[in-house]
C-alpha atoms as a PDB file:
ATOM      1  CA  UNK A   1       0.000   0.000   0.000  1.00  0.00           C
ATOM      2  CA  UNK A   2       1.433   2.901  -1.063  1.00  0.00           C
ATOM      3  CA  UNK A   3       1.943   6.093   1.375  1.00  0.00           C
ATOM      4  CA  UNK A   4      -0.859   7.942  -0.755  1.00  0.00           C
ATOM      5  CA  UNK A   5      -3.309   5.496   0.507  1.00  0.00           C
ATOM      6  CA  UNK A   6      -2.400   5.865   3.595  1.00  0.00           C
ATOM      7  CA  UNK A   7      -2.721   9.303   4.084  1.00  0.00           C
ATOM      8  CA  UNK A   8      -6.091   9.422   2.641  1.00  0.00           C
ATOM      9  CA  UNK A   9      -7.289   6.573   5.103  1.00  0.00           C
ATOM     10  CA  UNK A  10      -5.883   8.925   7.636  1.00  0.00           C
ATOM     11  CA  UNK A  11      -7.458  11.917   6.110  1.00  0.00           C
ATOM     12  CA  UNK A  12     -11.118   9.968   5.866  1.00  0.00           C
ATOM     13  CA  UNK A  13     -10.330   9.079   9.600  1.00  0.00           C
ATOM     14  CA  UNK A  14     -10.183  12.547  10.711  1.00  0.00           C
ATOM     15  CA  UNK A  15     -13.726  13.551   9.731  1.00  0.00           C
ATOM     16  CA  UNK A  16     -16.451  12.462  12.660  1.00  0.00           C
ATOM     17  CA  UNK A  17     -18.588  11.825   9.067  1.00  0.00           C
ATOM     18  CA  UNK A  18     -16.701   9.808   6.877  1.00  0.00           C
ATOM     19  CA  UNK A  19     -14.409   8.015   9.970  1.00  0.00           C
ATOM     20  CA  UNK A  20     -16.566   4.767   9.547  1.00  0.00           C
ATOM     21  CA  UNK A  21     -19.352   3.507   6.782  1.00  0.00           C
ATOM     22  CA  UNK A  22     -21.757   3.818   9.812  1.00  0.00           C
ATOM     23  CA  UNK A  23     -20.819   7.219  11.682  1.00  0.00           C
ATOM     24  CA  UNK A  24     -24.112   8.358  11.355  1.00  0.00           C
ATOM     25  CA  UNK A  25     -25.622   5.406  13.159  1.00  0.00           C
ATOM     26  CA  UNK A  26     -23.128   4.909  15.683  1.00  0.00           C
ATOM     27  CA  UNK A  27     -19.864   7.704  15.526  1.00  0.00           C
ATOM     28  CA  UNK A  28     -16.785   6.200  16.521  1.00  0.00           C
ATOM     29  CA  UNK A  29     -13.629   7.553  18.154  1.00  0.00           C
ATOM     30  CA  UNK A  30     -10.082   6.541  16.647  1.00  0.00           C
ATOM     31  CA  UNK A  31      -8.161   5.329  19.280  1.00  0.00           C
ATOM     32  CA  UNK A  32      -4.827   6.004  20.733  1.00  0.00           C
ATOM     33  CA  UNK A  33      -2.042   4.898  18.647  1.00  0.00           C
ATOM     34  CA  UNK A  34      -0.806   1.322  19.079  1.00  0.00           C
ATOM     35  CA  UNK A  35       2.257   0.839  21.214  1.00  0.00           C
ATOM     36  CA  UNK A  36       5.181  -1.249  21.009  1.00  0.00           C
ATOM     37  CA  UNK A  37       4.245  -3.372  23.891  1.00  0.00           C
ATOM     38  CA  UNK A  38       0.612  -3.648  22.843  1.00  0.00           C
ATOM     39  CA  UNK A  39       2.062  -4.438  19.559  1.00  0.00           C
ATOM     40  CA  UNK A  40       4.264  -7.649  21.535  1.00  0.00           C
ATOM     41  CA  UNK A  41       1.298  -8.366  23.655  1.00  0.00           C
ATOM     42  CA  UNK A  42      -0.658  -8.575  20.572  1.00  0.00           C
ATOM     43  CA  UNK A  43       1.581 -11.337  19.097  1.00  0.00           C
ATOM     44  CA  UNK A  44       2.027 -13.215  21.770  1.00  0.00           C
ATOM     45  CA  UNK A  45      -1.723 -13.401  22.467  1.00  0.00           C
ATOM     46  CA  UNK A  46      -2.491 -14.748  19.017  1.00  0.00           C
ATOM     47  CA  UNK A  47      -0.011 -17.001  18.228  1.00  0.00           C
ATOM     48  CA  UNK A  48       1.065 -15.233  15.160  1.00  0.00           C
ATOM     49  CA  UNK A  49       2.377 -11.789  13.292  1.00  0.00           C
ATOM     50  CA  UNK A  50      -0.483  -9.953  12.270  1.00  0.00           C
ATOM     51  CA  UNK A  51      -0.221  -7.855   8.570  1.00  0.00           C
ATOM     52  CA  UNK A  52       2.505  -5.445   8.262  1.00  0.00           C
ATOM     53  CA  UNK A  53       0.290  -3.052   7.043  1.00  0.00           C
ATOM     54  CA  UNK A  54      -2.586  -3.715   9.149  1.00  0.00           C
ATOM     55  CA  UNK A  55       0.452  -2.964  12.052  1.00  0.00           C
ATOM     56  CA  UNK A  56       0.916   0.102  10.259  1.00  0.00           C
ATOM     57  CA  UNK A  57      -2.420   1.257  10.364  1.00  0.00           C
ATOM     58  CA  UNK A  58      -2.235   0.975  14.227  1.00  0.00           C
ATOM     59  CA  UNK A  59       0.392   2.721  14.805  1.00  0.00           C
ATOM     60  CA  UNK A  60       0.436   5.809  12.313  1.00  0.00           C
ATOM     61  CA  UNK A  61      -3.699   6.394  12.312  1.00  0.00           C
ATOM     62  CA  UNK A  62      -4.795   4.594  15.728  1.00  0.00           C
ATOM     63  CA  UNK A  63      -5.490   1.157  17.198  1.00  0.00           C
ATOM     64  CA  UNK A  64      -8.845   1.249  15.403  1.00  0.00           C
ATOM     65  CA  UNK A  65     -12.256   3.602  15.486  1.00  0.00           C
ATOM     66  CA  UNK A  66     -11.469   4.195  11.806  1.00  0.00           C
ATOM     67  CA  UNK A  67     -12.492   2.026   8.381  1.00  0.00           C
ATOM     68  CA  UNK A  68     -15.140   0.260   6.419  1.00  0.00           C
ATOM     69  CA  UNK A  69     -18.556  -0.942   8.547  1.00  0.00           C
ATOM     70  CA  UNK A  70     -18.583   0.196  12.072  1.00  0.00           C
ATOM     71  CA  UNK A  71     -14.803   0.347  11.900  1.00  0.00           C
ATOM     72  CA  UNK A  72     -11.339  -1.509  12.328  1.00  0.00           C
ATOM     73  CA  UNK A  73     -11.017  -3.352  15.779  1.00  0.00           C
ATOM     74  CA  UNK A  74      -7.907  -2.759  16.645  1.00  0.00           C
ATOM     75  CA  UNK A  75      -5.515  -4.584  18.840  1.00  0.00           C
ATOM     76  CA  UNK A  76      -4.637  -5.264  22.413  1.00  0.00           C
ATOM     77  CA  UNK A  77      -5.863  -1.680  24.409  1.00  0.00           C
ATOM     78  CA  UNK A  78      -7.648  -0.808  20.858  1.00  0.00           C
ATOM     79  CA  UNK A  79     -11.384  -0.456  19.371  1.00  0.00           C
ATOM     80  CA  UNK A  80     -13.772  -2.980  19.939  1.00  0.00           C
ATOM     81  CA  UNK A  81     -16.620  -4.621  18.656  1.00  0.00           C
ATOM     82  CA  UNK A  82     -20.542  -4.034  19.655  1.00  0.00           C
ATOM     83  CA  UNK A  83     -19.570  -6.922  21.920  1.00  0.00           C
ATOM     84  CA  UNK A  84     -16.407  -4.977  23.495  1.00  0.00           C
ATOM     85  CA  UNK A  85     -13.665  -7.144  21.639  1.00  0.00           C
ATOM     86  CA  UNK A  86     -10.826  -5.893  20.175  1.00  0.00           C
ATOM     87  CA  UNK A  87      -9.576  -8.299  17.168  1.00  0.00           C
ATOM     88  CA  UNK A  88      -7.094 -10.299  19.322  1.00  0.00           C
ATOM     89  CA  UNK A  89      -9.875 -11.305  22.008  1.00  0.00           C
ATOM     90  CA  UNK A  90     -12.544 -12.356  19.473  1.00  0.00           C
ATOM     91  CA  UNK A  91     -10.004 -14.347  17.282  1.00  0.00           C
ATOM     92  CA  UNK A  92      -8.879 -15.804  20.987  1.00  0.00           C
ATOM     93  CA  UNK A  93     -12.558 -16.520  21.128  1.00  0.00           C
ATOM     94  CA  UNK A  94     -13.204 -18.015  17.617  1.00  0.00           C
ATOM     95  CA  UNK A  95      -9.905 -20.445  18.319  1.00  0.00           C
ATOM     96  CA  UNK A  96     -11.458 -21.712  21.409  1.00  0.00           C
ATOM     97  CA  UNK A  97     -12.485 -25.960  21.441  1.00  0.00           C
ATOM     98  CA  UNK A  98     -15.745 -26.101  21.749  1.00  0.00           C
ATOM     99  CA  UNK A  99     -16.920 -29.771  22.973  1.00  0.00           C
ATOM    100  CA  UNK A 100     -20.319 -29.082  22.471  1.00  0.00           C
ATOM    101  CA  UNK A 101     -19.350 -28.508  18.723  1.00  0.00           C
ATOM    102  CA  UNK A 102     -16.160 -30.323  17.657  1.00  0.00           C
ATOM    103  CA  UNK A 103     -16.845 -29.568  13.906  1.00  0.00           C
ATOM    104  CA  UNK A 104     -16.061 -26.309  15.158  1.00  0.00           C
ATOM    105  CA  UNK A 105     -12.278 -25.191  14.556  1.00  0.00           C
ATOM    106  CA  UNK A 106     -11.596 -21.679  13.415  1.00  0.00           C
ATOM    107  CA  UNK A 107      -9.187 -21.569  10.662  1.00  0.00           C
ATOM    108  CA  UNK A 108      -5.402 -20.619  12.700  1.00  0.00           C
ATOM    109  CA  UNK A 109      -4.199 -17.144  11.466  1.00  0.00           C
ATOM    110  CA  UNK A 110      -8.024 -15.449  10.305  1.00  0.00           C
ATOM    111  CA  UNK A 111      -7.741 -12.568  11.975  1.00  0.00           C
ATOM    112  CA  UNK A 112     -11.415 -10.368  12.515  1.00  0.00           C
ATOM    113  CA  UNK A 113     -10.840  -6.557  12.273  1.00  0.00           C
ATOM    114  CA  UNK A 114     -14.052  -5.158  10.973  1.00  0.00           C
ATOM    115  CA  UNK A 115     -17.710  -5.898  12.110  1.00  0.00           C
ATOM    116  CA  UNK A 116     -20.131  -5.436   9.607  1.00  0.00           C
ATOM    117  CA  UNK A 117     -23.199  -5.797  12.516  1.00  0.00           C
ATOM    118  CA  UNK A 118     -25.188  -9.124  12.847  1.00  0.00           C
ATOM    119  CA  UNK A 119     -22.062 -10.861  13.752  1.00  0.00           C
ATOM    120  CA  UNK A 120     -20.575 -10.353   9.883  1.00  0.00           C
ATOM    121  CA  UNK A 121     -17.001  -9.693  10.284  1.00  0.00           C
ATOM    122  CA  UNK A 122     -14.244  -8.633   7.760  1.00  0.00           C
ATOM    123  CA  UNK A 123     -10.937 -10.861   8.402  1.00  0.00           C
ATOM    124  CA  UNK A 124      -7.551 -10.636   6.700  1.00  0.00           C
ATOM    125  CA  UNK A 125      -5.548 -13.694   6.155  1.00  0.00           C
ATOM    126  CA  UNK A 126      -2.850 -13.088   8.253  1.00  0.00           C
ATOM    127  CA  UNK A 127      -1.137 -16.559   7.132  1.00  0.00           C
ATOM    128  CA  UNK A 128      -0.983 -15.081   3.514  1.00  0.00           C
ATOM    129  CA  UNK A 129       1.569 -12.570   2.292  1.00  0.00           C
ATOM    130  CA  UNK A 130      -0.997 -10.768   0.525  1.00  0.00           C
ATOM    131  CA  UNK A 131      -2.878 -10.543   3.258  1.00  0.00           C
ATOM    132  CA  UNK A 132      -6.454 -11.088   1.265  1.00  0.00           C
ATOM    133  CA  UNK A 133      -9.967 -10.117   2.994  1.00  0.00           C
ATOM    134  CA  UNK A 134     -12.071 -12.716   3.899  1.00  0.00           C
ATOM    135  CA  UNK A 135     -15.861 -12.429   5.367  1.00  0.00           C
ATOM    136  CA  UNK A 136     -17.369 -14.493   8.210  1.00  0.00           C
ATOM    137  CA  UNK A 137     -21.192 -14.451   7.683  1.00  0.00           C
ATOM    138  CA  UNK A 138     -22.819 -17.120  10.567  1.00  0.00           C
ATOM    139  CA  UNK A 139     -25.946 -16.427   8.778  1.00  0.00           C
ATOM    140  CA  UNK A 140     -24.402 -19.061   6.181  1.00  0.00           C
ATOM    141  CA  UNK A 141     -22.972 -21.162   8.929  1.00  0.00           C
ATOM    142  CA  UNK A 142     -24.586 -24.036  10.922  1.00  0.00           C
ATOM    143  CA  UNK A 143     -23.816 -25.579  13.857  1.00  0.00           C
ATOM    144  CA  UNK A 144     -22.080 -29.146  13.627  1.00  0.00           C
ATOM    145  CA  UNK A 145     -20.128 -27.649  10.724  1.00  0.00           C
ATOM    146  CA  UNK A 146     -17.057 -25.924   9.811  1.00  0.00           C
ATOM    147  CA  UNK A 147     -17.198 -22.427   9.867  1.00  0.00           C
ATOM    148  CA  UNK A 148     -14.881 -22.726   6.904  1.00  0.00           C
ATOM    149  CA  UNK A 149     -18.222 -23.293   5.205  1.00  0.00           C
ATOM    150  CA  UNK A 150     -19.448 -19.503   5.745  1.00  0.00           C
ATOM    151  CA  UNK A 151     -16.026 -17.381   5.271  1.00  0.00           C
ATOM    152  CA  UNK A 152     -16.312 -16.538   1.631  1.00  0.00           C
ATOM    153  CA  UNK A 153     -13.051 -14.825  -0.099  1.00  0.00           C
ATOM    154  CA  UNK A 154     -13.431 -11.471  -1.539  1.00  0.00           C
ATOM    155  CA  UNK A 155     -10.289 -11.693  -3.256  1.00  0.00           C
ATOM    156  CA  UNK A 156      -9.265  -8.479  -2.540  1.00  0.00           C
ATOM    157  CA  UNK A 157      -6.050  -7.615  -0.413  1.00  0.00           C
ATOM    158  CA  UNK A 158      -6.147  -5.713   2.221  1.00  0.00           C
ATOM    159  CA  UNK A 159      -4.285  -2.905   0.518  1.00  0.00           C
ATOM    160  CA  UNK A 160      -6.714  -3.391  -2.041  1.00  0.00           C
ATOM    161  CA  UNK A 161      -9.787  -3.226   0.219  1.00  0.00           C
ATOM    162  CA  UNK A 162      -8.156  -0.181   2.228  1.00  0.00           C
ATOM    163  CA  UNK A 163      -7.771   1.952  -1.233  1.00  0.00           C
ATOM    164  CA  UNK A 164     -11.340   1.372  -2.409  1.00  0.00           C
ATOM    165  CA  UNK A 165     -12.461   2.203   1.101  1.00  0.00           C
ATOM    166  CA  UNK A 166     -10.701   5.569   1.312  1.00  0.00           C
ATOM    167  CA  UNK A 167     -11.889   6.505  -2.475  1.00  0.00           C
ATOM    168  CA  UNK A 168     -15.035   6.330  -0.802  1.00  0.00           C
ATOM    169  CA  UNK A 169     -16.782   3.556  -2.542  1.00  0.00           C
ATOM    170  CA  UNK A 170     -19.616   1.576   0.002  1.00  0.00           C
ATOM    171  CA  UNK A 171     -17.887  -1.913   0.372  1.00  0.00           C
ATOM    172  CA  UNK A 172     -21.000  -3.249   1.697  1.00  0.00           C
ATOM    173  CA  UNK A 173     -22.164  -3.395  -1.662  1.00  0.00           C
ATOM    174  CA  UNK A 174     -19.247  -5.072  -3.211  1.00  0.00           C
ATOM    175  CA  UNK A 175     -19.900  -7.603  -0.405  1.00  0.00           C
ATOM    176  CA  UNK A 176     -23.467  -7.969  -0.633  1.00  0.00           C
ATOM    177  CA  UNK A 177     -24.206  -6.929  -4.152  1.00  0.00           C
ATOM    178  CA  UNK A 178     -27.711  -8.167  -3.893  1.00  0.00           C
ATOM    179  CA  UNK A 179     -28.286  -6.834  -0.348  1.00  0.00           C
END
């Protein structure tokens, strides 16, 4: 992702209009930037190194508040969820065995970072080099499954995903064309 982009994420970021897809139905507050510990704590948590460029975002624009939907959930001590998890707790929470549903078994290195509301989450690939965007509906998902079975690949980047969001374009749509 080129500096450009970055600075016009940062620039969209700034406005209390355009800081998230839904600032008009529930404004949002960028958070403080993300720290080197939070950034270690962060790792150490998940198991694994999230996207350099997601990192990036964190700790030039702020650990979240910012982005597509209601926002980017940022990392340890960042933005949260309507459920009050950051992106490292609710992939913590995914990961979890669940014996009442051993089908169950979140795929290692799908990292959450945007909610889209009714539990529909943006994820980037972490285990990927081009980190590409992947979407977690559980409206497609049923229990005594995989939830591989509803994560659908946009097959976009993140860079890729990031540009078209700060050009302003409702990625919603691209999602969801039929929605």
């Amino acid at each position: 992702m080129s500096q450009k982009t970055i600075q016009r994420v940062f620039a969209r970021a700034q406005s209390d209009q355009t800081r998230t897809d839904q600032s008009d139905i529930s404004p949002s507050s960028i958070r403080s930037k993300l720290t080197e510990n939070e950034l270690s704590e962060s790792k150490r948590k998940l198991g694994f190194e999230p996207p350099a460029l997601y990192v990036t975002l964190m700790q030039t624009v702020g650990n979240g508040g910012f982005g597509p939907g209601y926002g980017l959930m940022g990392l340890v001590g960042g933005a949260t969820d309507d459920m009050g998890k950051t992106s490292v707790e609710l992939y913590k929470d995914f990961s979890q065995f669940d014996s009442d549903d051993p089908a169950w078994k979140w795929p290692y290195g799908l990292l959450p970072v945007c909610h889209w509301g009714c539990a529909i989450y943006s994820c980037i690939d972490s285990t990927n080099d081009g980190a590409p965007i992947k979407t977690w509906d559980p409206n497609e998902w049923e229990e005594g499954t995989s939830p591989e079975l509803a994560i659908r690949s946009t097959e976009i980047s993140l860079a890729q995903w990031l540009e078209t969001w700060s050009d302003g374009t409702n990625i919603w749509e691209k999602m969801f064309p039929s929605s």
